[in-house]
N, C-alpha and C. Protein backbone atom coordinates (compact mmCIF):
# COMPACT_ATOMS: atom_id res chain seq x y z
N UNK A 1 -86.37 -174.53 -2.20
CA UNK A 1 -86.31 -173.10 -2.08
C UNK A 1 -87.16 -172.49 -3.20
N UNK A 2 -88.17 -171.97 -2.69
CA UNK A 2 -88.79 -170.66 -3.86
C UNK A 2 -88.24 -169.40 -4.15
N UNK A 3 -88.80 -168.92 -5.32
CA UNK A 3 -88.63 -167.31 -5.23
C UNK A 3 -89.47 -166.61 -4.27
N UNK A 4 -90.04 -166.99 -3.83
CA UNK A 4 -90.61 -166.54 -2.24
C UNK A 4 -89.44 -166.21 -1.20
N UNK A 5 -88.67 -167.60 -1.12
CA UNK A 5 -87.40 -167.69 0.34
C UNK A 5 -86.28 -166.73 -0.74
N UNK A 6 -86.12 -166.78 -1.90
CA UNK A 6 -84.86 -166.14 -2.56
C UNK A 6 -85.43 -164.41 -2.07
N UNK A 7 -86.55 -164.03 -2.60
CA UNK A 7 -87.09 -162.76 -2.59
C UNK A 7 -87.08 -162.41 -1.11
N UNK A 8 -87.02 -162.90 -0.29
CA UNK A 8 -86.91 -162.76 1.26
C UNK A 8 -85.00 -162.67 2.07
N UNK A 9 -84.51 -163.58 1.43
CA UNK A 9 -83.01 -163.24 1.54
C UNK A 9 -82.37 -162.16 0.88
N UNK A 10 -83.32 -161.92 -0.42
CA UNK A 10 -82.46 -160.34 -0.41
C UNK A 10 -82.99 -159.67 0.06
N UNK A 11 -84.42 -159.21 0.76
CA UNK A 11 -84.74 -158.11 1.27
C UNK A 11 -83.66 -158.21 2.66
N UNK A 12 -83.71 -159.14 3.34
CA UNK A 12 -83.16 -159.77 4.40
C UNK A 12 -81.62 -159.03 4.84
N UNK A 13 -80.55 -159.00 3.27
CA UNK A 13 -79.64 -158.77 3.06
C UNK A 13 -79.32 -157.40 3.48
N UNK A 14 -80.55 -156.69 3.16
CA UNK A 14 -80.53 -154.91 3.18
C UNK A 14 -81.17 -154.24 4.46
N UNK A 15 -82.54 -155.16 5.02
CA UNK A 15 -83.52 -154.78 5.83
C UNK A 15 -83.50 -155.64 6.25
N UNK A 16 -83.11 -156.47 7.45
CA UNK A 16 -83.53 -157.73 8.12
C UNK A 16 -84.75 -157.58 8.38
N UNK A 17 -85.39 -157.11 9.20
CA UNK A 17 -86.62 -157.35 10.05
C UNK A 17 -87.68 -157.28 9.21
N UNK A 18 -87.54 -156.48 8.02
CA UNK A 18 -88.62 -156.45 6.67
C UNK A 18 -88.55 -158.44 6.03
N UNK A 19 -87.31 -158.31 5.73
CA UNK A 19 -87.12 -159.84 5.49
C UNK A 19 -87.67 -160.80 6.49
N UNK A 20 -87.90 -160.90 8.15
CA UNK A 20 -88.09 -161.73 9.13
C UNK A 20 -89.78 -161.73 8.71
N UNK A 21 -90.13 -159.98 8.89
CA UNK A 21 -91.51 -159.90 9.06
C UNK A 21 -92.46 -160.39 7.70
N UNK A 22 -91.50 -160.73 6.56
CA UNK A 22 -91.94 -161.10 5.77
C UNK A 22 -92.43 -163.21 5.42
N UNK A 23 -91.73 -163.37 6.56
CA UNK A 23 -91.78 -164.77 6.76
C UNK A 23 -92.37 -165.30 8.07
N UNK A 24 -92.33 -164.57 9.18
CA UNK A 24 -93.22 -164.70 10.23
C UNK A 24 -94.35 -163.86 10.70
N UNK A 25 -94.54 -162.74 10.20
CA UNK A 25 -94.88 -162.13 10.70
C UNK A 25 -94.74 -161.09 11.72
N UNK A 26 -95.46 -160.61 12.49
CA UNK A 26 -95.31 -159.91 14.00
C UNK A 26 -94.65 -160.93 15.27
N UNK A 27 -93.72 -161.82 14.91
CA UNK A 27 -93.85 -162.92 15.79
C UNK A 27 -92.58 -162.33 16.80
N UNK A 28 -92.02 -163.12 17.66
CA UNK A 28 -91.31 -163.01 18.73
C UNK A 28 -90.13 -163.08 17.72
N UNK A 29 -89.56 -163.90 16.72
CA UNK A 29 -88.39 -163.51 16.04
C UNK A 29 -88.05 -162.58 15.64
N UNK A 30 -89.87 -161.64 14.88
CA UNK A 30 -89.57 -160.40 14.31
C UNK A 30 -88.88 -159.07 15.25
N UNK A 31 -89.30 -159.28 16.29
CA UNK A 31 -89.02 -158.53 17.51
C UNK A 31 -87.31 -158.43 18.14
N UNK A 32 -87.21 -159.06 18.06
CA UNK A 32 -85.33 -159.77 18.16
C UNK A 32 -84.70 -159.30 17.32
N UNK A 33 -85.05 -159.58 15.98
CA UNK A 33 -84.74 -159.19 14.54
C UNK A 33 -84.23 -157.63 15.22
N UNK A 34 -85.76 -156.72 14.75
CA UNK A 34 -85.91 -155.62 14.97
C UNK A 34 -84.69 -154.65 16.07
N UNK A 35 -84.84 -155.75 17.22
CA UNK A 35 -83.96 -155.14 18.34
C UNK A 35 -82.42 -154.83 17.60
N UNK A 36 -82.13 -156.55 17.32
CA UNK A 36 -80.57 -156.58 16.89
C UNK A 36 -80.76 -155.22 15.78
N UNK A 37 -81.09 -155.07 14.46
CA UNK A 37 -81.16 -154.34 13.69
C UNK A 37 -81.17 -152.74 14.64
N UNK A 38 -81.84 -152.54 15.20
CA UNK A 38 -81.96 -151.34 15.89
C UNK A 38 -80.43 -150.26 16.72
N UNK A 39 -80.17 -151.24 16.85
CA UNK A 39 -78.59 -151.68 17.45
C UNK A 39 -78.06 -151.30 16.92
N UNK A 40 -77.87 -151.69 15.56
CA UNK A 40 -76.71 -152.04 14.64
C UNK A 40 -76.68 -150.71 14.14
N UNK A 41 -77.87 -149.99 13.59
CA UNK A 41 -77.89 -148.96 12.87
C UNK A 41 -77.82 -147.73 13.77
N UNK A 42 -77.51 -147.54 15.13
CA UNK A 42 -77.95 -146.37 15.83
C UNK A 42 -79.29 -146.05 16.31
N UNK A 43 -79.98 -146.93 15.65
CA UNK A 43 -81.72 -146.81 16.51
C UNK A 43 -81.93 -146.06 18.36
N UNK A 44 -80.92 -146.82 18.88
CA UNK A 44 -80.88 -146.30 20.86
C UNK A 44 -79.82 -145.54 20.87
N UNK A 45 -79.35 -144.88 19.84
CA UNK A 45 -77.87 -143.83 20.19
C UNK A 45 -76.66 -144.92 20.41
N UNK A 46 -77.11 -145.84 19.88
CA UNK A 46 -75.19 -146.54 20.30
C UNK A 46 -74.69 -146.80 18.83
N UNK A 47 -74.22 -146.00 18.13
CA UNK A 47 -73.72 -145.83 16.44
C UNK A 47 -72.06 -147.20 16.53
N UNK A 48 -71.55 -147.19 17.82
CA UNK A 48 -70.23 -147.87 18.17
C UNK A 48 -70.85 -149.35 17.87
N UNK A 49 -72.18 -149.65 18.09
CA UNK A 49 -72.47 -151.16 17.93
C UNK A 49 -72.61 -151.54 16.41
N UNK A 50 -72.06 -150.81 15.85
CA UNK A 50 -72.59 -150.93 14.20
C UNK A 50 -72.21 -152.67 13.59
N UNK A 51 -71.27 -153.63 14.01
CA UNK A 51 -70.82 -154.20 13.69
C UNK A 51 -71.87 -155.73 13.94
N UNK A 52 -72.83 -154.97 14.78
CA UNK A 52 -74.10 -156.29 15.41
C UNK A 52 -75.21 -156.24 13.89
N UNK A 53 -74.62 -155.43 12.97
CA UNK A 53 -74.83 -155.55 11.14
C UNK A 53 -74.77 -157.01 11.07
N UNK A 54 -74.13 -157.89 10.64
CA UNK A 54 -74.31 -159.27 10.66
C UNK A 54 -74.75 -159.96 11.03
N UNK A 55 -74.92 -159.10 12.91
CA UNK A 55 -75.92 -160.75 13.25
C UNK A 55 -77.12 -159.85 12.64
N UNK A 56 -77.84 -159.25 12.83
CA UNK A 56 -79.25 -158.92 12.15
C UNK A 56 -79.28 -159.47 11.04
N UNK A 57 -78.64 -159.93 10.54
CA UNK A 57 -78.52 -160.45 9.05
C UNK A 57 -78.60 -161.77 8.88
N UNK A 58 -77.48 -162.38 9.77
CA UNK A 58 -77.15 -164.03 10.09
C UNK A 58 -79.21 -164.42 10.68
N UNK A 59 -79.34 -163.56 11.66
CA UNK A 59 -80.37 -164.21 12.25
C UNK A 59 -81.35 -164.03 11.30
N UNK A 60 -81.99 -163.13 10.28
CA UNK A 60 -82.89 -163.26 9.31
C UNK A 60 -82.70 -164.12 8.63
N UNK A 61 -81.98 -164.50 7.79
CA UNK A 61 -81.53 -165.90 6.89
C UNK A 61 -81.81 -167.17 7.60
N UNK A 62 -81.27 -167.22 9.13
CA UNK A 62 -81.65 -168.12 9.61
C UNK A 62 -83.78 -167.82 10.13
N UNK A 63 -83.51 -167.46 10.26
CA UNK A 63 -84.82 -168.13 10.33
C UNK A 63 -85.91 -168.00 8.93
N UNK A 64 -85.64 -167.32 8.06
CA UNK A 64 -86.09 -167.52 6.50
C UNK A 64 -85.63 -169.22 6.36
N UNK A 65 -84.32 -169.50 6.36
CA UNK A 65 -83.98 -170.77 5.85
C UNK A 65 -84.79 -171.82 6.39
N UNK A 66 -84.87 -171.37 7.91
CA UNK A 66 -85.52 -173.15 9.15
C UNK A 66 -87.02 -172.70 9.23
N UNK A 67 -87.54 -171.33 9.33
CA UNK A 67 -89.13 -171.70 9.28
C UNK A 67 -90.17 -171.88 8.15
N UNK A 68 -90.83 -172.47 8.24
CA UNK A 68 -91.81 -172.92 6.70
C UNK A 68 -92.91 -173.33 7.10
């Protein structure tokens, strides 16, 4: 683990998709990322899904942790 992957789990922690896009790029994960996150925060008017907070989170870490 670098301070690269550490510096990416905390952005990760606060901003998933900043954290994803910081390790893949524009890729098809970042996009997923983005969605779940979008969700979570009220992005499409659904404020009730707030709790899909974790997975946006779970899924950035995971893929910070498995891609390299």
């Amino acid at each position: 683990m670098t301070f690269g992957d550490i510096f990416r789990i905390i952005i990760a922690l606060f901003i998933p998709p900043l954290g994803v896009f910081t390790q893949v790029g524009l890729g098809r994960a970042f996009w997923i990322n983005l969605l779940i996150y979008l969700f979570a925060v009220g992005g499409f008017g659904f404020p009730v899904l707030f709790g899909m907070w974790p997975a946006a989170v779970i899924h950035a870490l995971f893929i910070i942790l498995t891609r390299k």
